[in-house]
PDB file of N, CA and C in Angstrom:
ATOM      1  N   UNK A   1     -26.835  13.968  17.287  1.00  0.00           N
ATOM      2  CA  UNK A   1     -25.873  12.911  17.520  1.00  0.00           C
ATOM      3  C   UNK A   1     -24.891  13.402  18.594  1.00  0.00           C
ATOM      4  N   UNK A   2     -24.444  12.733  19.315  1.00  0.00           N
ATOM      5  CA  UNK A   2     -23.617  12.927  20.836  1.00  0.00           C
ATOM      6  C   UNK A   2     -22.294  12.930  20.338  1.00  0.00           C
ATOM      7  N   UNK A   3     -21.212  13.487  21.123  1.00  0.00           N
ATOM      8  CA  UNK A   3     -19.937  13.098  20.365  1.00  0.00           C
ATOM      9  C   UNK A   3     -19.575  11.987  20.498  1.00  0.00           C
ATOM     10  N   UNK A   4     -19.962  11.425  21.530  1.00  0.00           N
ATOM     11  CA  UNK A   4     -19.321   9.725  21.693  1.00  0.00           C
ATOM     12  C   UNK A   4     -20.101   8.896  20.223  1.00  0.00           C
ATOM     13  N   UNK A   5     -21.163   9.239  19.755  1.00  0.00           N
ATOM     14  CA  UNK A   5     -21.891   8.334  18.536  1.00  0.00           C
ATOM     15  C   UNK A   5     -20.758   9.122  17.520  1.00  0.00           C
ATOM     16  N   UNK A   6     -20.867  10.128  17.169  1.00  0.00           N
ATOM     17  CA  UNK A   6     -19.488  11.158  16.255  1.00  0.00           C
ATOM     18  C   UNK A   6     -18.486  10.250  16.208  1.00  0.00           C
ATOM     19  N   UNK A   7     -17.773  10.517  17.337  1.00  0.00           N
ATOM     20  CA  UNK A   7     -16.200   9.787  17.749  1.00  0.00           C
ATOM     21  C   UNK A   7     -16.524   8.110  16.716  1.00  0.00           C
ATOM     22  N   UNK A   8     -17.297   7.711  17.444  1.00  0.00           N
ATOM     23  CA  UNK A   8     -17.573   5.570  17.047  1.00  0.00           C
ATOM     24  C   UNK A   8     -17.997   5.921  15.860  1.00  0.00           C
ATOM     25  N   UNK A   9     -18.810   6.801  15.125  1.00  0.00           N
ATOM     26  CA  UNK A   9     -18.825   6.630  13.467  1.00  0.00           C
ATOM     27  C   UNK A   9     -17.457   6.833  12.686  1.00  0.00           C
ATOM     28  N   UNK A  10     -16.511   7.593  13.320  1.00  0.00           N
ATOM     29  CA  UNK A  10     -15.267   7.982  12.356  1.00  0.00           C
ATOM     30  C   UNK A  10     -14.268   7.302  12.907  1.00  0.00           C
ATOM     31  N   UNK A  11     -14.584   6.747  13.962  1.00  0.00           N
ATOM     32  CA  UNK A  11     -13.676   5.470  13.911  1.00  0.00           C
ATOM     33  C   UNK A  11     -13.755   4.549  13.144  1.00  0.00           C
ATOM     34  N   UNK A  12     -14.980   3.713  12.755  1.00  0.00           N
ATOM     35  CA  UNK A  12     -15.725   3.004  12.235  1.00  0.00           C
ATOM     36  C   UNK A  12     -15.413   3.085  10.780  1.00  0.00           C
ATOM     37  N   UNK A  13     -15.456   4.680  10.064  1.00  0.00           N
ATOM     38  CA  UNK A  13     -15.126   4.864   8.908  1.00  0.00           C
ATOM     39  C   UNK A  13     -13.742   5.026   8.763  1.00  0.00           C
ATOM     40  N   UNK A  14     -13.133   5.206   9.432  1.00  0.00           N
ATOM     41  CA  UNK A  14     -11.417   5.423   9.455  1.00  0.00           C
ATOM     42  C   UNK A  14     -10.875   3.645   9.238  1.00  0.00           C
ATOM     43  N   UNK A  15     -11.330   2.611  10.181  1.00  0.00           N
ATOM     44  CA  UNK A  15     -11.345   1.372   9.839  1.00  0.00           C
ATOM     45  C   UNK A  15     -11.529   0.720   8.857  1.00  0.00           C
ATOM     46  N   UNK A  16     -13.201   0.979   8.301  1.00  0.00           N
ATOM     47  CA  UNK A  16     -13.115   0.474   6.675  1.00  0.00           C
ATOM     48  C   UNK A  16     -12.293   1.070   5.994  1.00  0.00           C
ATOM     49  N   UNK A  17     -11.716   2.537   5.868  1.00  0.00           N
ATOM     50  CA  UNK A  17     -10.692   2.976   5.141  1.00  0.00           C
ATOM     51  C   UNK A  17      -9.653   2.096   5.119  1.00  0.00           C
ATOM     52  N   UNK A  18      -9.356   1.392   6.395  1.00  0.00           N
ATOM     53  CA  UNK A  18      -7.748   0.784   6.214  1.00  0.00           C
ATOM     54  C   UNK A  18      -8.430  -0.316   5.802  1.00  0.00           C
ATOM     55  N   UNK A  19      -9.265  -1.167   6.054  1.00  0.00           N
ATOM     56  CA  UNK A  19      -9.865  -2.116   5.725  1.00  0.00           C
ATOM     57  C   UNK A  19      -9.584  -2.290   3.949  1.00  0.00           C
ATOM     58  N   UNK A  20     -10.090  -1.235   3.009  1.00  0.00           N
ATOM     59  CA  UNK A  20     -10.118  -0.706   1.773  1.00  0.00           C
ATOM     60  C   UNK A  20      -9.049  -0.860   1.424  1.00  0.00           C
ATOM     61  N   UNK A  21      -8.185  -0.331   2.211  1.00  0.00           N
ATOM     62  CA  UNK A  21      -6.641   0.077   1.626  1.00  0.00           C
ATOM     63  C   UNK A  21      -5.743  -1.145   1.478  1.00  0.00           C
ATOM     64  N   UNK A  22      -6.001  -1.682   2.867  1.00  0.00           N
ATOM     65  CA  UNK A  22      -5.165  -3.401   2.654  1.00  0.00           C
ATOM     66  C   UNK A  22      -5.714  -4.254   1.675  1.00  0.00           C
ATOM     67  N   UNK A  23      -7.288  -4.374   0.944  1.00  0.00           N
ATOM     68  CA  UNK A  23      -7.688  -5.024  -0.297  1.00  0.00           C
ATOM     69  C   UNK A  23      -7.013  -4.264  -1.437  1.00  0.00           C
ATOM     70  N   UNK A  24      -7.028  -3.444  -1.373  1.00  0.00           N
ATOM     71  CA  UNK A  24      -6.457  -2.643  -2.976  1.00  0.00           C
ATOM     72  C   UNK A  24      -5.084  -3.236  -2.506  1.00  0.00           C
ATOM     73  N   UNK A  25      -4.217  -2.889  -1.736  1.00  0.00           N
ATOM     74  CA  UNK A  25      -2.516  -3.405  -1.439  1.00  0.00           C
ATOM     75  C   UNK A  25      -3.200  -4.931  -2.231  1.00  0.00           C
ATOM     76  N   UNK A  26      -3.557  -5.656  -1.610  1.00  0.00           N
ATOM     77  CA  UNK A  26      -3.303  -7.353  -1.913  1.00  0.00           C
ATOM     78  C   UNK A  26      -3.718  -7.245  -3.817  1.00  0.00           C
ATOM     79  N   UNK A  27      -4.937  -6.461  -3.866  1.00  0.00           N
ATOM     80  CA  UNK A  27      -5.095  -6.650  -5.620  1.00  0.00           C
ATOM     81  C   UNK A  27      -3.665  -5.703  -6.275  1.00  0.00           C
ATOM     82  N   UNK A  28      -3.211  -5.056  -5.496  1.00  0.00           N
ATOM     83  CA  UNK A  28      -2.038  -4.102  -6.885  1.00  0.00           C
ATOM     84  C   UNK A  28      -0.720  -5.665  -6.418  1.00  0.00           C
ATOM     85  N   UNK A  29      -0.660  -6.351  -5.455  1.00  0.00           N
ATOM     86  CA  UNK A  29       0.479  -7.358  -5.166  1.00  0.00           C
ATOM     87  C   UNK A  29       0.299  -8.436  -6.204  1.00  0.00           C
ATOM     88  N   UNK A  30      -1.426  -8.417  -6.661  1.00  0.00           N
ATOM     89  CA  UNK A  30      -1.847  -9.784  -7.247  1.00  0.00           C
ATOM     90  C   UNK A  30      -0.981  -9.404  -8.847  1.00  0.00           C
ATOM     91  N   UNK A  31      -1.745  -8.033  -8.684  1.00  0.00           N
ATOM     92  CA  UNK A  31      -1.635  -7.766 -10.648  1.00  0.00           C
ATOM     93  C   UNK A  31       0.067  -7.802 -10.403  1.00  0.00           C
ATOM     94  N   UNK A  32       1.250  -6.668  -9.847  1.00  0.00           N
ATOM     95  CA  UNK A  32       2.230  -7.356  -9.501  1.00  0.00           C
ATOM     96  C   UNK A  32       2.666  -8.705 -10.177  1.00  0.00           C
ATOM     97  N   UNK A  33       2.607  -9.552  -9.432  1.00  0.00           N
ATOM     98  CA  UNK A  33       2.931 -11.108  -9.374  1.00  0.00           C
ATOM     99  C   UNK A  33       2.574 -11.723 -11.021  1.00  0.00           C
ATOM    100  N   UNK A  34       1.613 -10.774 -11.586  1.00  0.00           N
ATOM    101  CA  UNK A  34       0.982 -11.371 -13.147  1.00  0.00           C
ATOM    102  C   UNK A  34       1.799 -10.568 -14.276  1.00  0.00           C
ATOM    103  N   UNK A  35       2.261  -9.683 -13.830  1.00  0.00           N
ATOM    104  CA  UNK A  35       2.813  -8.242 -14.815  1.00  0.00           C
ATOM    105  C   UNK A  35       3.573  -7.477 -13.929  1.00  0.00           C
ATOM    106  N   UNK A  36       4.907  -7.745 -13.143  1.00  0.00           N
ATOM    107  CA  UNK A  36       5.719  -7.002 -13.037  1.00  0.00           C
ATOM    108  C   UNK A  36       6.138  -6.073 -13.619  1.00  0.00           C
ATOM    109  N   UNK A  37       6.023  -4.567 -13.173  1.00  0.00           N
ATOM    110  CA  UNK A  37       6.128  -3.446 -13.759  1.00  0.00           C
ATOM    111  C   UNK A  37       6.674  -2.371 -13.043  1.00  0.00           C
ATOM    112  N   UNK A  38       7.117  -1.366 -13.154  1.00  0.00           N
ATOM    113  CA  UNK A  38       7.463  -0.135 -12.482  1.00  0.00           C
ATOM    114  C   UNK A  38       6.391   0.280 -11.789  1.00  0.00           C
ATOM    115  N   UNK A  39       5.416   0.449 -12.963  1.00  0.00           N
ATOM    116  CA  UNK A  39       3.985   1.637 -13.109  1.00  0.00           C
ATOM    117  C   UNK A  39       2.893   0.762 -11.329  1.00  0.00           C
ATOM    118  N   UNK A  40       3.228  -0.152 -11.725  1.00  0.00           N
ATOM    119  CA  UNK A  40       2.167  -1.396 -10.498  1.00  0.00           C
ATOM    120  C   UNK A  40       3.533  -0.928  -9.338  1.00  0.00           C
ATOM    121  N   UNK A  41       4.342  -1.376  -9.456  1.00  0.00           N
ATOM    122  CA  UNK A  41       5.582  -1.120  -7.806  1.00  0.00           C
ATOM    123  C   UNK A  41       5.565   0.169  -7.386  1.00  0.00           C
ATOM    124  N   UNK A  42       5.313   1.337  -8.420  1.00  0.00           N
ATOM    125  CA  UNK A  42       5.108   2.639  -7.464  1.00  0.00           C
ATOM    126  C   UNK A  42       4.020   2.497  -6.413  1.00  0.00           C
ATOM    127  N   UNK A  43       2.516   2.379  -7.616  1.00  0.00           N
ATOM    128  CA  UNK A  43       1.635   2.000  -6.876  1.00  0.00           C
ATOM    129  C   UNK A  43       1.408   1.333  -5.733  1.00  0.00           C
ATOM    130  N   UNK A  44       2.077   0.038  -5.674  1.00  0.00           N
ATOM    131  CA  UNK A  44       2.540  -0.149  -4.403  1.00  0.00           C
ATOM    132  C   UNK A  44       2.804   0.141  -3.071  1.00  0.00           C
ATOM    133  N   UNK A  45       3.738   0.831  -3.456  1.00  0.00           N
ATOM    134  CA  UNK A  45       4.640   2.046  -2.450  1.00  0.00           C
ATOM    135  C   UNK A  45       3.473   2.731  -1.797  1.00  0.00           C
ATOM    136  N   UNK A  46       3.118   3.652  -2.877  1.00  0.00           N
ATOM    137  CA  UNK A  46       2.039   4.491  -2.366  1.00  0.00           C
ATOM    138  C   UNK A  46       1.294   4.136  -1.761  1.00  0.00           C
ATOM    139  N   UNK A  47       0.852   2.852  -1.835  1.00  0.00           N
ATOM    140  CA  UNK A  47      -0.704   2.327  -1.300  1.00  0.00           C
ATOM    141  C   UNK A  47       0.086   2.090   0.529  1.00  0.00           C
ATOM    142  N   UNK A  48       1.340   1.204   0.167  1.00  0.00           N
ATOM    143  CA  UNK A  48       2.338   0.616   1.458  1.00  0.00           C
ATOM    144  C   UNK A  48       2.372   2.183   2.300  1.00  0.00           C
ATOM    145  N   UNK A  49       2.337   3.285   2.002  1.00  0.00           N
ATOM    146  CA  UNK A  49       2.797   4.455   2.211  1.00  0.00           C
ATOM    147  C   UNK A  49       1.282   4.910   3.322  1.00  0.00           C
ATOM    148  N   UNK A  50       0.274   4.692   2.186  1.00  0.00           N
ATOM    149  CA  UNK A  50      -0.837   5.325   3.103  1.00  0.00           C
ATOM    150  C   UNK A  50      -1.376   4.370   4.248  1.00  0.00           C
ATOM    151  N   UNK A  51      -1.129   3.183   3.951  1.00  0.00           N
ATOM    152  CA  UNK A  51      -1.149   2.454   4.874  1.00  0.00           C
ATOM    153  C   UNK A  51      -0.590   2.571   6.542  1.00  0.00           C
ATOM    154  N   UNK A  52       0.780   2.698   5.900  1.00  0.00           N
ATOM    155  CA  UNK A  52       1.723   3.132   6.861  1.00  0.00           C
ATOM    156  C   UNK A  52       1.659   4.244   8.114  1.00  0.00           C
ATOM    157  N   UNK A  53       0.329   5.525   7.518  1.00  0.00           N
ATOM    158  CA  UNK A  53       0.561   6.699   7.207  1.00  0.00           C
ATOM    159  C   UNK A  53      -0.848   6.802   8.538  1.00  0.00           C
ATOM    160  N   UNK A  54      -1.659   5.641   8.168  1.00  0.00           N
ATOM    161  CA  UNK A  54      -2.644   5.641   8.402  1.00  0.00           C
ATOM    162  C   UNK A  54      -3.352   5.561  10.088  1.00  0.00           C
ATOM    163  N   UNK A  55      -4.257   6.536  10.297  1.00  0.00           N
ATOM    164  CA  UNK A  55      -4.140   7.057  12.084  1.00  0.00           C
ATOM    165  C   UNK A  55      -4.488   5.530  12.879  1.00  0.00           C
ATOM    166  N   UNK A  56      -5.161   4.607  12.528  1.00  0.00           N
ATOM    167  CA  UNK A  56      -5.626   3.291  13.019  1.00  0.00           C
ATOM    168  C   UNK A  56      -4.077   2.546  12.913  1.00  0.00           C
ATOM    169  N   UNK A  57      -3.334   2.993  12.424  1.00  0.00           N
ATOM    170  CA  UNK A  57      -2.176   1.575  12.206  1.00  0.00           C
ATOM    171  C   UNK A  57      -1.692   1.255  13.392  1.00  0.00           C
ATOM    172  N   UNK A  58      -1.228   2.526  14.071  1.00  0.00           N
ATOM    173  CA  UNK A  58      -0.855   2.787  15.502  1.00  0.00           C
ATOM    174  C   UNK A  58      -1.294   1.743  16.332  1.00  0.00           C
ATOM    175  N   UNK A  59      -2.448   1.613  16.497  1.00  0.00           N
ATOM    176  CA  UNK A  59      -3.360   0.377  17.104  1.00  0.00           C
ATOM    177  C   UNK A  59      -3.017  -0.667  16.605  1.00  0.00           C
ATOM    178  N   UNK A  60      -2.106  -1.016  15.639  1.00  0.00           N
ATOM    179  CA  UNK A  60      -1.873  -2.313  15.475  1.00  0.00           C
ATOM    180  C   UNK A  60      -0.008  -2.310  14.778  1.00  0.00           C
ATOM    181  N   UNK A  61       0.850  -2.304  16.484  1.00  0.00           N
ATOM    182  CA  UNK A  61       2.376  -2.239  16.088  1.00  0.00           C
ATOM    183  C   UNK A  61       2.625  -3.962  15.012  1.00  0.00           C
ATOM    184  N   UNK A  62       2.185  -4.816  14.920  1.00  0.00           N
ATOM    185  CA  UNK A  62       2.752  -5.730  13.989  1.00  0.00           C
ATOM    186  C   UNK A  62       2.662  -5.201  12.572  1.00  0.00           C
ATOM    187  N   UNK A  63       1.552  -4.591  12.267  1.00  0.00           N
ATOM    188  CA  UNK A  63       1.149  -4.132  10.625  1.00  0.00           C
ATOM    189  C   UNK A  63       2.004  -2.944  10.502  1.00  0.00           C
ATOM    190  N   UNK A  64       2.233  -2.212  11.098  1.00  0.00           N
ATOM    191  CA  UNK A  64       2.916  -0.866  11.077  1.00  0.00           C
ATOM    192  C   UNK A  64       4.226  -1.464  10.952  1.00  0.00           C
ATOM    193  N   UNK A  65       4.898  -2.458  11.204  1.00  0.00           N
ATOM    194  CA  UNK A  65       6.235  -2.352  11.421  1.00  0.00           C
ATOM    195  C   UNK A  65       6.351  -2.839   9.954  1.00  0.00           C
ATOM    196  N   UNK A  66       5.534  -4.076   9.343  1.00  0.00           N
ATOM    197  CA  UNK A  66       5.598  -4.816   8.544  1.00  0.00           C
ATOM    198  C   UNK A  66       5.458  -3.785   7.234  1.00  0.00           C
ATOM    199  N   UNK A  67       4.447  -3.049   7.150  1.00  0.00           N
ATOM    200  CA  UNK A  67       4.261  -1.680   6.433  1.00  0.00           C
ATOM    201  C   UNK A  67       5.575  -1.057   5.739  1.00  0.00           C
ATOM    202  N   UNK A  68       6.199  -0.534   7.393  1.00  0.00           N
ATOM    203  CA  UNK A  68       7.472  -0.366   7.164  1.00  0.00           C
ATOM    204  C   UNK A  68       8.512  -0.857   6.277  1.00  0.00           C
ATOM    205  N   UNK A  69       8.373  -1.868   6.965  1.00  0.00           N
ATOM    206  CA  UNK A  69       9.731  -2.912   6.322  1.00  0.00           C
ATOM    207  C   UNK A  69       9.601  -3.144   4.743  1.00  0.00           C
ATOM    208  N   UNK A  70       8.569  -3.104   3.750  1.00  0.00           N
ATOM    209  CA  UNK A  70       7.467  -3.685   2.833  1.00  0.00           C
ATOM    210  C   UNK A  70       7.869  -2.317   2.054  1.00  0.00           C
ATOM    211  N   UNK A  71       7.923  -0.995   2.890  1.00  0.00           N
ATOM    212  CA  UNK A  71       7.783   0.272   1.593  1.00  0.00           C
ATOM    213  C   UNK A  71       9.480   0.243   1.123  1.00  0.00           C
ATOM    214  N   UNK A  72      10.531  -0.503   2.031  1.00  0.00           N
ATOM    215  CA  UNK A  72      12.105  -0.253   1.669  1.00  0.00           C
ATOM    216  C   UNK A  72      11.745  -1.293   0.499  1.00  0.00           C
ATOM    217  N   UNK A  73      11.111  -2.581   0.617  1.00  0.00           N
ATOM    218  CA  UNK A  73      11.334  -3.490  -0.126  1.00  0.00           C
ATOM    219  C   UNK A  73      10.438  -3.072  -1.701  1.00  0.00           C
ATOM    220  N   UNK A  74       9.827  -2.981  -1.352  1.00  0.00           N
ATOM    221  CA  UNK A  74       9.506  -2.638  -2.717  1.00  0.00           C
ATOM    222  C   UNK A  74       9.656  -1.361  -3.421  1.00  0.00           C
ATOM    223  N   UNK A  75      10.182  -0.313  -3.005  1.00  0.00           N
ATOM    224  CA  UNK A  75      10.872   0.495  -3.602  1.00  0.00           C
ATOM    225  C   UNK A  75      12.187  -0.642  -4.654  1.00  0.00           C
ATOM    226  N   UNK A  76      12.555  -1.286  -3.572  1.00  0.00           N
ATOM    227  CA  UNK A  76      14.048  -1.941  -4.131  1.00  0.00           C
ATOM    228  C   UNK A  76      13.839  -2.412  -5.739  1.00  0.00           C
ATOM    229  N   UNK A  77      12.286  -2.967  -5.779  1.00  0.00           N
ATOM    230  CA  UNK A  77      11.441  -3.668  -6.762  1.00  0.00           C
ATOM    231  C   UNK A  77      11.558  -3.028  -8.218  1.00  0.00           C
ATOM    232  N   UNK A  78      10.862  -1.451  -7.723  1.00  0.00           N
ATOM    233  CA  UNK A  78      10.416  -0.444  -8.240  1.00  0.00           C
ATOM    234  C   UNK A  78      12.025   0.509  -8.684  1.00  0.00           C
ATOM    235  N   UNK A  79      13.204  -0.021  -8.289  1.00  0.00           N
ATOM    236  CA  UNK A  79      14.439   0.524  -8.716  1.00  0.00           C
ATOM    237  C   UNK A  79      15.077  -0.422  -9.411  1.00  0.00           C
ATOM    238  N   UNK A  80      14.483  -1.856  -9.634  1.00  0.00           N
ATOM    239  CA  UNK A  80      14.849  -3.401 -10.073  1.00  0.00           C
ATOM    240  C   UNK A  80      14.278  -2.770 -12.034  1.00  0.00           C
ATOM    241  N   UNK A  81      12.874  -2.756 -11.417  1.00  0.00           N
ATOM    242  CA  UNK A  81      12.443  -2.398 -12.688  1.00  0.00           C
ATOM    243  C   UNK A  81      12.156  -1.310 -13.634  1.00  0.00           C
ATOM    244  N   UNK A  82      12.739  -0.375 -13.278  1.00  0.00           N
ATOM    245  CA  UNK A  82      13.173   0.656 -14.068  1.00  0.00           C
ATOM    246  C   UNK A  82      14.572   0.492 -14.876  1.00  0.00           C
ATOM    247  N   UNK A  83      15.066  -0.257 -13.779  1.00  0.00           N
ATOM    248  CA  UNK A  83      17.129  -0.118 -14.329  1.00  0.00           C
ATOM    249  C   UNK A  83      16.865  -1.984 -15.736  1.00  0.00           C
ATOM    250  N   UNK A  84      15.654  -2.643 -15.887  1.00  0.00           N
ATOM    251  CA  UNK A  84      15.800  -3.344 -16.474  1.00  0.00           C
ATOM    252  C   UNK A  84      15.604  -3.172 -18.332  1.00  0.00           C
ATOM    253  N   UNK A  85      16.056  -3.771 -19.423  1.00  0.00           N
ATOM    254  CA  UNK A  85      16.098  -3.140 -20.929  1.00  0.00           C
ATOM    255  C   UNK A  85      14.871  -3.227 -21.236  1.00  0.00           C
ATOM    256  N   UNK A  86      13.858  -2.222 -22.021  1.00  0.00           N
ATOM    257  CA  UNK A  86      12.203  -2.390 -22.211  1.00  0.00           C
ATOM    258  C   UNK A  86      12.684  -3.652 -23.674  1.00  0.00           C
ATOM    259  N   UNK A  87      11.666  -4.338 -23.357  1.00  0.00           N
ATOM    260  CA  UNK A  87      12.220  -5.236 -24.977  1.00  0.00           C
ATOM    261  C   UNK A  87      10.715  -4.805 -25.714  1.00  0.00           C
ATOM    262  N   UNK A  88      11.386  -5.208 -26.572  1.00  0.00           N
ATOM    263  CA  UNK A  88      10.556  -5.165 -28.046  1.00  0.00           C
ATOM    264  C   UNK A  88      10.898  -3.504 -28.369  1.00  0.00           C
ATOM    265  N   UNK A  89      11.849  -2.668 -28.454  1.00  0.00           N
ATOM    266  CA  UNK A  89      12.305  -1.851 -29.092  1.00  0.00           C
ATOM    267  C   UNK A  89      13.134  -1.811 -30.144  1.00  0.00           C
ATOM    268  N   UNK A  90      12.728  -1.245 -31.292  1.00  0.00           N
ATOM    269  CA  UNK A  90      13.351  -1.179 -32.733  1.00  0.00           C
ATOM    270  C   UNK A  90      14.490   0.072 -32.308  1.00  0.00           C
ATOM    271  N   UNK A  91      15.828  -0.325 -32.434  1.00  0.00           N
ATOM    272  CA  UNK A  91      16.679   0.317 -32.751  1.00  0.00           C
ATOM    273  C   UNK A  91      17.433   1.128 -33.905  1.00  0.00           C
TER     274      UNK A  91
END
């Protein structure tokens, strides 16, 4: 294999990676939206994080910025729902 076929396969696989990564983001946003939780908003983060993180994003300044903007916000989420009372605790 030539490096130029090398280079276009791990591009290729570096793509479906982000490809991957933005479906898992939209399913942890879905479960999110059904069951607001801490445990799902870290997840979040993290996923917003590798996204962010990710060598293809570069190639695309609208998603990167939005990325950005998306890991302050849902941290905010993820500090919403920790500071809220767990119910159904016997005192």
């Amino acid at each position: 294999m030539s490096n130029e076929d090398r280079l276009i396969k791990e591009n290729s696989n570096s793509i479906n990676m982000l490809d991957r990564s933005q479906a898992r983001l939209f399913y942890l946003i879905t479960q999110y939206s059904l069951h607001p939780c801490a445990h799902i908003a870290a997840h979040i983060v993290e996923q917003l994080t590798r996204l962010y993180q990710h060598p293809n994003i570069e190639l695309m300044p609208a998603q990167h910025y939005i990325y950005s903007q998306s890991i302050n916000l849902w941290r905010s989420h993820l500090l919403t729902n920790t500071r809220q009372p767990i119910h159904g605790i016997v005192h």
